[in-house]
Structures are given as structure tokens and as C-alpha cells.
Protein backbone atom coordinates (compact mmCIF):
# COMPACT_ATOMS: atom_id res chain seq x y z
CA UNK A 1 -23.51 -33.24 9.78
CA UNK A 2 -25.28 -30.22 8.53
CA UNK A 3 -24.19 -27.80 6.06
CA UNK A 4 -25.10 -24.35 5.75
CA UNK A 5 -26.04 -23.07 2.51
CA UNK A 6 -24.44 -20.66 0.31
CA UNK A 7 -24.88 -17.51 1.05
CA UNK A 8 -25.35 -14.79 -1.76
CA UNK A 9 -24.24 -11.29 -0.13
CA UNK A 10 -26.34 -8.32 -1.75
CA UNK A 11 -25.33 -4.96 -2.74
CA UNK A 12 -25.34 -3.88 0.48
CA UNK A 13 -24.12 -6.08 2.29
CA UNK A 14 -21.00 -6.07 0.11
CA UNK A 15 -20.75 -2.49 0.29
CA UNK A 16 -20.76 -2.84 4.01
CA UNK A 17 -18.16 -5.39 3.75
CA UNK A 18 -15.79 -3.09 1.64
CA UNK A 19 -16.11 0.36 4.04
CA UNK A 20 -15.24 -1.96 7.27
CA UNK A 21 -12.00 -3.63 5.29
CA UNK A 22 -11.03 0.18 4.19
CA UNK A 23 -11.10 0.76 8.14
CA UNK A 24 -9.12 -2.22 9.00
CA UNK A 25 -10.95 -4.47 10.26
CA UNK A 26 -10.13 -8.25 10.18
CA UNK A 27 -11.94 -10.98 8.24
CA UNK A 28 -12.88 -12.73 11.17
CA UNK A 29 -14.43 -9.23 12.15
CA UNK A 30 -16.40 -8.46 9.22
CA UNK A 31 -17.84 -12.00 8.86
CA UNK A 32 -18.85 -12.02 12.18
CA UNK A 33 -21.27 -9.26 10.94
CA UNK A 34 -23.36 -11.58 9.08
CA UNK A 35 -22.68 -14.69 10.88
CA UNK A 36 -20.49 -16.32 8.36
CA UNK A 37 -16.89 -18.07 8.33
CA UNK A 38 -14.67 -15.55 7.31
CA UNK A 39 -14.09 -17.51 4.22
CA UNK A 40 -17.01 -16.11 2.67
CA UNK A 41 -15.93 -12.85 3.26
CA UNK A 42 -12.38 -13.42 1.80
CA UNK A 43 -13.88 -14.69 -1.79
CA UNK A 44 -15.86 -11.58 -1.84
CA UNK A 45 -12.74 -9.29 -1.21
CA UNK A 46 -9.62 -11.17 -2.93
CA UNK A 47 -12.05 -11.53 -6.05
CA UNK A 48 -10.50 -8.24 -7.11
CA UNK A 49 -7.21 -8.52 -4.75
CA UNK A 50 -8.63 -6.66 -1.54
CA UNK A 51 -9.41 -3.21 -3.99
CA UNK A 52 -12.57 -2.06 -4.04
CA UNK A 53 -14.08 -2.15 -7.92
CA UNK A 54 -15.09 1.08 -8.80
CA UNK A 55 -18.68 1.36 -9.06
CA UNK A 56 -20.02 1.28 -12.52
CA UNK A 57 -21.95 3.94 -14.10
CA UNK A 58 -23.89 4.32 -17.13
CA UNK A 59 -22.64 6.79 -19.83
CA UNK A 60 -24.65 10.01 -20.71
CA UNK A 61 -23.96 8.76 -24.16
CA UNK A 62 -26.36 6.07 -23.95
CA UNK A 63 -30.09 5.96 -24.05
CA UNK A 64 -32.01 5.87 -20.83
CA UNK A 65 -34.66 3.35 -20.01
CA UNK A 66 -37.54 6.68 -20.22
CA UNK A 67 -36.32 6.62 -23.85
CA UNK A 68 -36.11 3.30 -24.34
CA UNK A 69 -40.21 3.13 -23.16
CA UNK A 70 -40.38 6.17 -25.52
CA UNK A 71 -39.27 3.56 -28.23
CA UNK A 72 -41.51 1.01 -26.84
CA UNK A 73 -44.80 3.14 -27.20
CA UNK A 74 -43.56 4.12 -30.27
CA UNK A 75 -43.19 0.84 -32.10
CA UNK A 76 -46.51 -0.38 -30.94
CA UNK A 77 -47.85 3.05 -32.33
CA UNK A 78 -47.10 2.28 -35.41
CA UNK A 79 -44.50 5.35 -35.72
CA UNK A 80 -41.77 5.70 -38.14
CA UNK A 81 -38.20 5.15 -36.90
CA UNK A 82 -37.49 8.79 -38.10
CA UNK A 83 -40.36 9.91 -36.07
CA UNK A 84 -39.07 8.37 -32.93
CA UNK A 85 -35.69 9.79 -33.15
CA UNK A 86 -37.11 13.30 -34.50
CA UNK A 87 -39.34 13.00 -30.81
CA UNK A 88 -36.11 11.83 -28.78
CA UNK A 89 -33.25 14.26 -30.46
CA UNK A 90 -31.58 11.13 -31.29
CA UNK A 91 -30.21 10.19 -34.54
CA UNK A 92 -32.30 7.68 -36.14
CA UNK A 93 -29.44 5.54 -37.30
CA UNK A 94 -29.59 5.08 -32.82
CA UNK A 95 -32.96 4.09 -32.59
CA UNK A 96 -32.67 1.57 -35.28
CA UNK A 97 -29.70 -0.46 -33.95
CA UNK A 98 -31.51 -0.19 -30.81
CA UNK A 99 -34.24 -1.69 -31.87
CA UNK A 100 -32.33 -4.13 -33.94
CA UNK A 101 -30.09 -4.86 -30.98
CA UNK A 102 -33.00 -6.52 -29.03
CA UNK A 103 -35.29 -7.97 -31.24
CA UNK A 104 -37.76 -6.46 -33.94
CA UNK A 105 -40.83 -3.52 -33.96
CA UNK A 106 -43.02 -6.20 -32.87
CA UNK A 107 -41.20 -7.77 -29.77
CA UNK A 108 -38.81 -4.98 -28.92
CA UNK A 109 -39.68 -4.18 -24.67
CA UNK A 110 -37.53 -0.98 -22.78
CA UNK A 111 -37.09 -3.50 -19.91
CA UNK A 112 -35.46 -5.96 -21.45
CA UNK A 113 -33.30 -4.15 -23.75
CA UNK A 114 -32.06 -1.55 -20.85
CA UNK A 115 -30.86 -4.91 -18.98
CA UNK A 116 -29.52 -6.21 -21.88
CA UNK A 117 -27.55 -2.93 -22.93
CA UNK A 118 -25.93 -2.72 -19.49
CA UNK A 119 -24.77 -6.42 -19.37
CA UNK A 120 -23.36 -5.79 -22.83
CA UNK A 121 -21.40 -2.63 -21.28
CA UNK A 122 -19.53 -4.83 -19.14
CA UNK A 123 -16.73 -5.63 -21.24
CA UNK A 124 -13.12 -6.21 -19.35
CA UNK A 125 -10.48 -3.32 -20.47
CA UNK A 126 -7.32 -5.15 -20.72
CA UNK A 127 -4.77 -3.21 -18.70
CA UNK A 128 -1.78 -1.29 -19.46
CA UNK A 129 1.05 -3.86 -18.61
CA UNK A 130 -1.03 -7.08 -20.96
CA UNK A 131 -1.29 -4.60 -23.54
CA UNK A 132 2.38 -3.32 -23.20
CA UNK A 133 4.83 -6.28 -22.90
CA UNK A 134 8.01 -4.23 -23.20
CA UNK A 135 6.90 -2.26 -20.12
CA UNK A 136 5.87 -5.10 -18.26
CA UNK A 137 9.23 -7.05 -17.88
CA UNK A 138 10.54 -3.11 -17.41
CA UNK A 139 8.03 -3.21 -14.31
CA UNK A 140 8.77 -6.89 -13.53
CA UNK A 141 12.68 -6.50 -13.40
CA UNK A 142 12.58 -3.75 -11.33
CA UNK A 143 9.96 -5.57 -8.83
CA UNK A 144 12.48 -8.18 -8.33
CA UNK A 145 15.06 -5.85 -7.11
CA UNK A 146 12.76 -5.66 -4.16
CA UNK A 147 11.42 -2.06 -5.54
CA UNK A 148 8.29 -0.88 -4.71
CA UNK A 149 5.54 0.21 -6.86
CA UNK A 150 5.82 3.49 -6.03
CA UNK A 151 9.07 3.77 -6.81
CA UNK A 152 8.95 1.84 -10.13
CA UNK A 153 6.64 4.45 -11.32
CA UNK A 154 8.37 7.21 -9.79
CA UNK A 155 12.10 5.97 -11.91
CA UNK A 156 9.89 5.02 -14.86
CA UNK A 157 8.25 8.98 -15.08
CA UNK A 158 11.85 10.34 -13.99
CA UNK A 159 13.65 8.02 -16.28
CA UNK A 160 10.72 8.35 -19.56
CA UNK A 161 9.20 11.73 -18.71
CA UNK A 162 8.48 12.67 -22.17
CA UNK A 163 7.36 8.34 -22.97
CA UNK A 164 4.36 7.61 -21.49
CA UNK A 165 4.63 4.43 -23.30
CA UNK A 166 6.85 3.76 -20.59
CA UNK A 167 5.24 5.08 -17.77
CA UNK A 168 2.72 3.33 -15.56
CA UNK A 169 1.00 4.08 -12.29
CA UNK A 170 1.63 2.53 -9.00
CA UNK A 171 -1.79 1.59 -8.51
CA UNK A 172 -1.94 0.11 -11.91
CA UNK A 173 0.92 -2.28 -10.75
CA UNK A 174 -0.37 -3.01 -7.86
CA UNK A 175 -3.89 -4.17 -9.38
CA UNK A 176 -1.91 -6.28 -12.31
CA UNK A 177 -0.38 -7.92 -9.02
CA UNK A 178 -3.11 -8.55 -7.25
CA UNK A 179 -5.49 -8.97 -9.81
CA UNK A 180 -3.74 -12.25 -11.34
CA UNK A 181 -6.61 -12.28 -13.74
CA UNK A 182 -5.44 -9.17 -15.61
CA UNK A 183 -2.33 -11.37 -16.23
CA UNK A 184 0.08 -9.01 -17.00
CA UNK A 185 2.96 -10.05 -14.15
CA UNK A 186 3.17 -13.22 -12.94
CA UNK A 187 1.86 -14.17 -9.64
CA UNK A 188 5.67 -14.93 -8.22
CA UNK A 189 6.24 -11.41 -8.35
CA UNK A 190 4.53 -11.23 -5.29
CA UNK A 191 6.93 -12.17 -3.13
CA UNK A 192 8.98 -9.56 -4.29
CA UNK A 193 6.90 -6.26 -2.47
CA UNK A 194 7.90 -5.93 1.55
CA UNK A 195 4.03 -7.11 2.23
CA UNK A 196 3.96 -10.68 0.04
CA UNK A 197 0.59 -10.88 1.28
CA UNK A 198 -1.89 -11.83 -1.73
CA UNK A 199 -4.61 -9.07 -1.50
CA UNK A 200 -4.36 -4.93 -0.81
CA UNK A 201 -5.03 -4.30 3.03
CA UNK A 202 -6.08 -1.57 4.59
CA UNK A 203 -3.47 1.26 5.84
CA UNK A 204 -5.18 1.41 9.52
CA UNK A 205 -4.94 -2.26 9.90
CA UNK A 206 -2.31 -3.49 12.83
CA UNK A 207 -1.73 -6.21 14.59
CA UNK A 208 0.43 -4.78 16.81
CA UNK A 209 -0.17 -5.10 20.59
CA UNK A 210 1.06 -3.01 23.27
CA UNK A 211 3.44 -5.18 26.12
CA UNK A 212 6.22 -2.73 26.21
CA UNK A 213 7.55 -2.23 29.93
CA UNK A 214 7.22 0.89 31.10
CA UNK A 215 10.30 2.75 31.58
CA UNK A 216 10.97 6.33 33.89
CA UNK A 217 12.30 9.89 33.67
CA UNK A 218 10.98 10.10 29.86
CA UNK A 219 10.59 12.78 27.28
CA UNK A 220 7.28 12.76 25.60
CA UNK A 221 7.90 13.63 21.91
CA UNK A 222 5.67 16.10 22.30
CA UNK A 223 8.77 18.21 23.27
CA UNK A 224 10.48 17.15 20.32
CA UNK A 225 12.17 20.28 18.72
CA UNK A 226 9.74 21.79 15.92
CA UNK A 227 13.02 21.12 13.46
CA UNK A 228 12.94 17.13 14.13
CA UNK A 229 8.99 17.50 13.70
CA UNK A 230 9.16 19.30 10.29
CA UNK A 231 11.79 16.83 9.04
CA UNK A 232 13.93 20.64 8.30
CA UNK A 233 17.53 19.00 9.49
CA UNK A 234 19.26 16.63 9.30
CA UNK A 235 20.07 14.50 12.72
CA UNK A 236 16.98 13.78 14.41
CA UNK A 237 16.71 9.77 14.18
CA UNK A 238 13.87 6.82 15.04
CA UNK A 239 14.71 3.39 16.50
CA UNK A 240 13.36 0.51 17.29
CA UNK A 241 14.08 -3.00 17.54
CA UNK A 242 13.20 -5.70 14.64
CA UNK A 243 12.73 -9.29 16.28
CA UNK A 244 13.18 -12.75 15.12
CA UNK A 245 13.19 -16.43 16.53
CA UNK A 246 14.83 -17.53 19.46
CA UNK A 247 15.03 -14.42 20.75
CA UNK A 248 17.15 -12.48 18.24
CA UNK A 249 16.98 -9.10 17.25
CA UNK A 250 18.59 -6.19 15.31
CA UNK A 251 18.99 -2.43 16.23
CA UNK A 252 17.23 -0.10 13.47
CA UNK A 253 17.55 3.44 12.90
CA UNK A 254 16.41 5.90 10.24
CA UNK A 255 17.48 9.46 10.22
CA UNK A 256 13.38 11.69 9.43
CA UNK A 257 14.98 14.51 7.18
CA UNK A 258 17.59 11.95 4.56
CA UNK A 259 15.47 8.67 5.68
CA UNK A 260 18.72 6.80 5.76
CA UNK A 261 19.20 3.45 7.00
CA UNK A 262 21.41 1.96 9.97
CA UNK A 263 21.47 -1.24 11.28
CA UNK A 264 22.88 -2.70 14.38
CA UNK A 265 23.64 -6.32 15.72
CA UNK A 266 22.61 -6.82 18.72
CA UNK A 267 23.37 -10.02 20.81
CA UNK A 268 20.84 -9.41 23.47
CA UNK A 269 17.50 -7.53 24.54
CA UNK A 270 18.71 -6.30 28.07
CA UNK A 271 18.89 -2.41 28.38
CA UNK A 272 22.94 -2.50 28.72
CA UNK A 273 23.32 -4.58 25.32
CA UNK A 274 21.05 -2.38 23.39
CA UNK A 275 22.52 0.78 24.88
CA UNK A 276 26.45 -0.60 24.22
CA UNK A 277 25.10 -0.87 20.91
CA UNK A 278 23.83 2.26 20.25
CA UNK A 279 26.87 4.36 21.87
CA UNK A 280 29.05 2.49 19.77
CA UNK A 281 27.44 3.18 16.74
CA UNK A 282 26.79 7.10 17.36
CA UNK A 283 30.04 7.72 17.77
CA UNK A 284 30.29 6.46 13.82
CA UNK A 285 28.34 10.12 13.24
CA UNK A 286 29.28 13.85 13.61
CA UNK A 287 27.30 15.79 16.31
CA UNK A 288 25.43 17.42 13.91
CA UNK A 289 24.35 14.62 12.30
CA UNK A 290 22.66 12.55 15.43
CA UNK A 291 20.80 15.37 17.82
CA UNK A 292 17.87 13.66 18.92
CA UNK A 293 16.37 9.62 19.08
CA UNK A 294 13.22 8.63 19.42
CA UNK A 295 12.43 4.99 20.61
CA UNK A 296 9.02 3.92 21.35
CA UNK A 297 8.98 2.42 25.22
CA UNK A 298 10.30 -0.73 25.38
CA UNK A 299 11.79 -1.72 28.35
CA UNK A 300 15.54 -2.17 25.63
CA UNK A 301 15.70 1.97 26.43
CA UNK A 302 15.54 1.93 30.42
CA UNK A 303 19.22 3.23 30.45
CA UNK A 304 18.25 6.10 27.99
CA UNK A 305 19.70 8.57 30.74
CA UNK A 306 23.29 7.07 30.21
CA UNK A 307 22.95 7.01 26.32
CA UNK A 308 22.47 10.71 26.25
CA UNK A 309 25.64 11.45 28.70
CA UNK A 310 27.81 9.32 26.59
CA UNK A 311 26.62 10.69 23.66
CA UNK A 312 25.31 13.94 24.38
CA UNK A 313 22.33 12.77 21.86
CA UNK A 314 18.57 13.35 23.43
CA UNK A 315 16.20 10.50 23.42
CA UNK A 316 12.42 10.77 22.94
CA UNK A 317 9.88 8.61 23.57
CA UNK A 318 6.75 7.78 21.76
CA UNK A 319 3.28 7.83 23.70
CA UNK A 320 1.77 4.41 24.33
CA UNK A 321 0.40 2.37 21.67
CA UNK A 322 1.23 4.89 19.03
CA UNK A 323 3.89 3.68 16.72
CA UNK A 324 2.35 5.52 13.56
CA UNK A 325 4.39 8.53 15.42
CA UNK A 326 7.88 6.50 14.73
CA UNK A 327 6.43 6.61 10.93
CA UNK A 328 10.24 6.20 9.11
CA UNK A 329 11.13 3.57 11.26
CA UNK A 330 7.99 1.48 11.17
CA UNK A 331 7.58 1.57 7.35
CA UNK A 332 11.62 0.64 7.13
CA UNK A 333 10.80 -2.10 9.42
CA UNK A 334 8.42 -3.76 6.84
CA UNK A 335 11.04 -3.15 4.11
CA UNK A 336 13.40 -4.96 6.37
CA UNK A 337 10.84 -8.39 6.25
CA UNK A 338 12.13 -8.73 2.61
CA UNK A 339 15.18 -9.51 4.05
CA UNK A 340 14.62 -10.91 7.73
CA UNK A 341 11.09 -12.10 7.28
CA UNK A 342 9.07 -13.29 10.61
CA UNK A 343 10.30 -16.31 12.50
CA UNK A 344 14.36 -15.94 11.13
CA UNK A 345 16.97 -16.40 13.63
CA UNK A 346 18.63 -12.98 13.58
CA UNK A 347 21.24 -14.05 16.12
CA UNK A 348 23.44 -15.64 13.13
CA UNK A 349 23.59 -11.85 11.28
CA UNK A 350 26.61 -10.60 10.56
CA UNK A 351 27.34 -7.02 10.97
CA UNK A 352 28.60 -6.91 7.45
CA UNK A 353 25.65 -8.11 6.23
CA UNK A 354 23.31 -5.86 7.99
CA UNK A 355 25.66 -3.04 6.38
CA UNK A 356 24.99 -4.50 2.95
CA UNK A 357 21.45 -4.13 3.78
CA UNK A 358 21.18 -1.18 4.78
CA UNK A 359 23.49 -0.03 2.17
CA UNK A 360 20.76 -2.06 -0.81
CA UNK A 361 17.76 -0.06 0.91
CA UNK A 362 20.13 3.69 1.19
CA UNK A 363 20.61 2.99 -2.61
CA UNK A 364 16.67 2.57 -3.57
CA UNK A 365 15.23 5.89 -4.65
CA UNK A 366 12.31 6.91 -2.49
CA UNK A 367 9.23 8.86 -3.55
CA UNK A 368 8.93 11.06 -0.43
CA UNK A 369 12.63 12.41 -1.57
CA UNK A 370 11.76 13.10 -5.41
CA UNK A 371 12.64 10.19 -6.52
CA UNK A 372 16.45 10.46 -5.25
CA UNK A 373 18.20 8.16 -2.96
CA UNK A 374 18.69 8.49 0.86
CA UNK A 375 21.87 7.68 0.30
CA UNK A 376 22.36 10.66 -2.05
CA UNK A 377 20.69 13.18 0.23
CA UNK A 378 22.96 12.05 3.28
CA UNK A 379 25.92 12.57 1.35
CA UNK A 380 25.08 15.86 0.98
CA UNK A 381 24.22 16.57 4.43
CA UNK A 382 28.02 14.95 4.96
CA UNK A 383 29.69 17.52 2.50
CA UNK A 384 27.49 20.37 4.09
CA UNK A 385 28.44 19.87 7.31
CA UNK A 386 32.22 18.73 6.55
């Protein structure tokens, strides 16, 4: 059997590699680029956890390689170390550990001791968290209450605002997770963020299909009122269904302006089970607090016209293959895989559970709501409106 050989990916090609993963393309898809498995590809990326190392740059500090010929010619000239310096503006204690660095007067080359200066440069910072213990089990505790990093770093600058010691950036998190090299939290701590996928992906990656059926007499949600657009008021609410095995499924619903949660049992797909389900539970609500739903266009919402009589709520749909335009509702979908990851039978779900649920994700503080909780900003809508 033949084997091919290893291949060594340049600068380019790397590069390359890195702008097609930021666009969201597969692995498969970028190694078929350059003919490879997509194993290749992956050791390239999940080196540093699917983020892109910043490019490196030399300081304006250090001495350039025209100075470091300038030191070249000058040694083999026969010129004092004073002179050299006087000729570069550079202190002469800097030309002498330069010199010293990389040899003597007699053997010292600019080639060489550029190379060597900028392999020296690449020394590993340890990060934040390995340096800061105390604020690493902060981080880690709060991980494994199935927080985000952006909302451990949101309660840590709330919580600490005048400690930075205690304050750390999301992205910092996310690279100590990813990056188990850094190893500042432990690798199981992965399982903890709704993705428990071992390496950053891109934002425009989906592998989401379109088989909806098509349903009739819809609104586009283009003709959404501007007030459920802007997120201004409360009541205007997304839905969707979250699947599991053997054909189970759960009701989800997320209100745009408080971004609180509802969940609904569900025994069945069909329209009439779905739309039971969702009469029952808007009659749990005030009028002003459920004006408007929008679905995307499964065939679950082909009774959509009796919905709105019983309810006297309007239902919008979603244009085809969009979902990024039922934003709330897809992002509390992947915060619902912590709990009901892919391939669970749903069907066993109590609705007291899926109210406990709900009720742990309403009590999380969010980042797009200053840091509060969704449950504390639908509270107020209740007392506003009571």
C-alpha cells in the first residue's frame, strides 16, 4: 500500500487555510483545497484550538537586520564598539551584547544573528488564569454552572469592577479552554460551554439544511412591526421546535426585548399538537405581554390561522433558509443542548422539568441585557404592565 508523505503547509497556504475556516467552511472543504485528508488540516487549526495566532511582529525596540550589517561591516573594519553605536544612535552597551549575543568581532554575521534574535523573541507568555490561581477556580466554578464566557467576565467586571485581579476577558477564557497547553482550566471544563466541541468555529458555519414543508396564507417578517424589530417592547416572541430521538421534541420560545425562556412539552409534531400546545400556554401571559410569534416554516405551524383567532396573537414567518433572523431562539436552542444534547429522547420530559430549565437559563445573567437576568427584566415588564 502506498503512503503519501507528509506534507509541510507554507505560510500561505496556512494563511489560506485560516481566512476559509473564519468563513465557515468545513475541514473536509478546506483540505480538499490542497488535496489532503482533512486530518492534516485539523492539526494545523486545533494546534491553537481553531483561533487564529496573531501574527508576530518585531518590536521597534530592537535592531534591524540594516543595522545589524552596519555592525557586521563595522567589526571587520576594525571600528570601535563606541564608534558603531555613535554611527547607529544606539547605546553602545546595545551593540556590545549584540555582538556578544552571537559570537565574537571576528565571527559575528547580521544574518545569523537577526535569525537568531527573532527565534529568541519567541518566548510563551503564560496567561492570566496559570498565573492567577484564585481567579481560575473563580472562572472554573462558574463554567460548571453551565455559564458562558461571556458572562463569567461580564459578573466578574460587575461583581470586581474596581479588582482587575479578578477580572478576565472572555476571549482569554476561551483560549485557556481551548488552548489546553496554556493549562490554566482543565480540559473537562469543556463540556461545560453549550458548544463542547474542542476547537473555536467559525460564527457563519451551519449545518443546517432546509426540508421544512411549505405552509400557506403567511406573513413575511418583513411586516413585522418596527417595535418587535427594534426589540423596544416587550411581547413580540420566537419559536421553534428543538428535536430529539425517536421522534421527540419540545416547544421553545424566547420573548426579543426580556430574552426570557419558555418551554413546552410536546407529545407530537402534527400541526394540531403543536398548536394545542401553544394556545395553552399563551393563555399563561397577559395580552400585552405575547403580541406577535415568529416561527420559521415548518410544516408544525400550518394551523397558524387558528392560533391567532384563539389567541388573538399574530404569527410571522421567517423567509426560507434564514434562521439567523429567529436570532434569540436559535442561540437559546444551543444553550438548550447542555441540557437535551443531540440524539436524547425528549418524549420522557416532564413539564416540570422543562420549567426548571427554563427557570436555570431565566436566572443566568446575559451580556446583551447588562449583565442582568431575563428573569429580572420580565419581572419588570410584569409589574409595569400589572
Amino acid at each position: 500500500m502506498k503512503y503519501r508523505t507528509r506534507t509541510f503547509y507554507t505560510a500561505t497556504q496556512k494563511s489560506l487555510m485560516w481566512e476559509r475556516w473564519r468563513e465557515g467552511d468545513t475541514l473536509h472543504a478546506i483540505a480538499k483545497m490542497f488535496d489532503r485528508r482533512h486530518t492534516s488540516v485539523h492539526h494545523i487549526l486545533a494546534r491553537s484550538g481553531g483561533i487564529r495566532p496573531a501574527e508576530r511582529r518585531r518590536s521597534a525596540r530592537v535592531l534591524t537586520l540594516l543595522e545589524r550589517e552596519e555592525i557586521s561591516r563595522g567589526t571587520r573594519a576594525g571600528l570601535s564598539i563606541r564608534s558603531i553605536a555613535r554611527s547607529l544612535g544606539r547605546p553602545p552597551s546595545t551593540v556590545s551584547r549584540e555582538i556578544r549575543r552571537n559570537g565574537d568581532r571576528d565571527s559575528y554575521r547580521a544574518s545569523e544573528a537577526d535569525t537568531a534574535a527573532w527565534d529568541r523573541a519567541q518566548r510563551p507568555k503564560r496567561c492570566k488564569l496559570a498565573r492567577n490561581r484564585t481567579l481560575a477556580h473563580l472562572v472554573a466554578g462558574k463554567l460548571r454552572l453551565q455559564w458562558s464566557p461571556y458572562q463569567v467576565a461580564g459578573w466578574l467586571k460587575r461583581t470586581y469592577p474596581q479588582d482587575e485581579s479578578r477580572q478576565v476577558s472572555h476571549e482569554t477564557i476561551y483560549r485557556t479552554l481551548f488552548i489546553q497547553a496554556r493549562g490554566a482550566l482543565k480540559k473537562e471544563l469543556l463540556q461545560h460551554p453549550r458548544r463542547t466541541r474542542g476547537m473555536r468555529r467559525s460564527r457563519h458555519y451551519s449545518q443546517k439544511t432546509a426540508t421544512h414543508g411549505r405552509i400557506t396564507e403567511t406573513v413575511s417578517i418583513s411586516e413585522r412591526p418596527a417595535e418587535a424589530e427594534d426589540r423596544a417592547v416587550p411581547g413580540h416572541w420566537e419559536g421553534d421546535l428543538l428535536f430529539g430521538s425517536n421522534n421527540s421534541q419540545i416547544a421553545t420560545l424566547v420573548e426579543r426585548h426580556t430574552r426570557y425562556v419558555m418551554l413546552v412539552r410536546v407529545a407530537r409534531k402534527d400541526s394540531e399538537t403543536v398548536i394545542n400546545a401553544l394556545i395553552k400556554q399563551a393563555h399563561k401571559l397577559s395580552r400585552e405581554l405575547y403580541k406577535s410569534l415568529t416561527w420559521d416554516r415548518g410544516s408544525e405551524m400550518a394551523e397558524h390561522k387558528r392560533f391567532s383567532l384563539a389567541t388573538d396573537v399574530k404569527v410571522f414567518f421567517c423567509d426560507p433558509q434564514q434562521p439567523w433572523q429567529r436570532g434569540s431562539n436559535e442561540n437559546t436552542n444551543g444553550l438548550l443542548r447542555q441540557y437535551f444534547p443531540k440524539g436524547m429522547d425528549l418524549s420522557d420530559i416532564s413539564q416540570s422539568k422543562l420549567d426548571a430549565v427554563a427557570r436555570q437559563l431565566n436566572e443566568r445573567p446575559r451580556q446583551t441585557l447588562c449583565f442582568e437576568t431575563p428573569a429580572e427584566r420580565f419581572a419588570q415588564c410584569v409589574a409595569s404592565t400589572g
